[in-house]
Protein backbone atom coordinates (compact mmCIF):
# COMPACT_ATOMS: atom_id res chain seq x y z
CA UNK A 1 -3.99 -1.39 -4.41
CA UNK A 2 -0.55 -1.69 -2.33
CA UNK A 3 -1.01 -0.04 0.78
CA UNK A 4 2.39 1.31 3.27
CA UNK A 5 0.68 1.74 6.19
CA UNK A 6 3.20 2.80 9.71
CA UNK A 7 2.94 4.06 12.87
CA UNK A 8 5.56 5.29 15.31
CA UNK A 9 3.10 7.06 17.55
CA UNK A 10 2.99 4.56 21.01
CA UNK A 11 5.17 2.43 22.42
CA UNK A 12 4.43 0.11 19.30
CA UNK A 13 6.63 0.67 16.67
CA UNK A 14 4.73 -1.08 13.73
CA UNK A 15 5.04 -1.29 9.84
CA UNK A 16 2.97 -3.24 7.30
CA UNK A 17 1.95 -3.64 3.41
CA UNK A 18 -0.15 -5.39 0.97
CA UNK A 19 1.42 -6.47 -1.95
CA UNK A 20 -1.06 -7.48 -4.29
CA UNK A 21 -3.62 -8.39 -1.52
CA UNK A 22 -0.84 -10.51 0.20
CA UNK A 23 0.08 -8.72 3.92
CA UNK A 24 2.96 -8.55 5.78
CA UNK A 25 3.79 -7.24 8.89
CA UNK A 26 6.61 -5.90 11.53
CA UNK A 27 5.71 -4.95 14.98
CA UNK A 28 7.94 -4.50 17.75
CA UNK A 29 7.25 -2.75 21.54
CA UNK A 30 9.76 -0.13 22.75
CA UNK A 31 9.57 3.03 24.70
CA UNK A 32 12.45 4.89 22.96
CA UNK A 33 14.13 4.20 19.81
CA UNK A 34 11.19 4.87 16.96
CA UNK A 35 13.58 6.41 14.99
CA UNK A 36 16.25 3.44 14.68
CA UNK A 37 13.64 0.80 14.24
CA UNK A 38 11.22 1.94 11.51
CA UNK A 39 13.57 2.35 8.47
CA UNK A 40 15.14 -1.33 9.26
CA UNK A 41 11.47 -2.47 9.39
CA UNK A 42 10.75 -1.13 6.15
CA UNK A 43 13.00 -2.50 4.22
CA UNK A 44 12.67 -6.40 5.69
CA UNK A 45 9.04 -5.69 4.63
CA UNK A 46 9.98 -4.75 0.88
CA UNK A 47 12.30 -7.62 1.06
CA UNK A 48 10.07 -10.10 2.17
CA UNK A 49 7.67 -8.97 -0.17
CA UNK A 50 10.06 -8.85 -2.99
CA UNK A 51 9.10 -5.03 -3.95
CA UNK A 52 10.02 -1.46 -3.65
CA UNK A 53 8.88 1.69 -3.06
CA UNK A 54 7.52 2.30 -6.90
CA UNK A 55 5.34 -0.58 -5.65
CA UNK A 56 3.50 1.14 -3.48
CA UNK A 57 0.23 3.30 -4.14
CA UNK A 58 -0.85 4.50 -0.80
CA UNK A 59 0.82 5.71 2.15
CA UNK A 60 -0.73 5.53 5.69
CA UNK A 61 0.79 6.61 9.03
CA UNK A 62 -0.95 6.45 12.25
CA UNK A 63 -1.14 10.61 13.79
CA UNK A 64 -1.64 9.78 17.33
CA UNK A 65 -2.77 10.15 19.84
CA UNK A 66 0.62 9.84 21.03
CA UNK A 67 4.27 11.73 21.85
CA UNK A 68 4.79 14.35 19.72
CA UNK A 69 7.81 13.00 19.58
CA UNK A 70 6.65 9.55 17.93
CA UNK A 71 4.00 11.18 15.76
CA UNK A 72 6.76 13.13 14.39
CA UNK A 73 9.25 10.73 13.26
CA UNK A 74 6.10 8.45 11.56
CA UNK A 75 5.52 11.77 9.94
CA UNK A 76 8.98 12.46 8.81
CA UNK A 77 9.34 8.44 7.34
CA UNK A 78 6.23 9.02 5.74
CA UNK A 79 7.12 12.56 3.73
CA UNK A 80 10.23 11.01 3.22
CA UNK A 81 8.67 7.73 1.49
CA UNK A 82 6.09 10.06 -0.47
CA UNK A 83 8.56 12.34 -1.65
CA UNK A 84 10.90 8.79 -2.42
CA UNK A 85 8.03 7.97 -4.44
């Protein structure tokens, strides 16, 4: 299974995915800027994994605890990604 798993909900702004049990990773620390980070992260991931989003089979997104802020932007990439899909 190929797992998109993100979370936007601390000051860890963090993306991963398995590509045919191979994982890779993006993790950076920042109070503010969730929003301009995540999408960029996302796609080194899918290049570095040579894949796409038709790859994937799962979604995960980390809900907090957190800013409501934060939760809702991993929320919002997430829908957006599932509805991508």
């Amino acid at each position: 299974m190929n797992l998109l798993a993100l979370d936007t909900s601390t000051e860890s702004c963090s993306a991963a995915i398995t590509i045919n049990g191979v994982l890779y990773q993006q993790q950076q620390m920042t109070q503010r800027g969730h929003s301009t980070l995540i999408l960029g992260m996302l796609d080194q991931l899918f290049k570095q994994a040579d894949a796409s989003i038709a790859d994937i089979d799962a979604l995960a997104f980390g809900r907090g605890p957190g800013s409501f802020t934060g939760v809702r932007i991993g929320v919002g990439v997430a829908q957006g990604i599932a509805f991508a899909r």
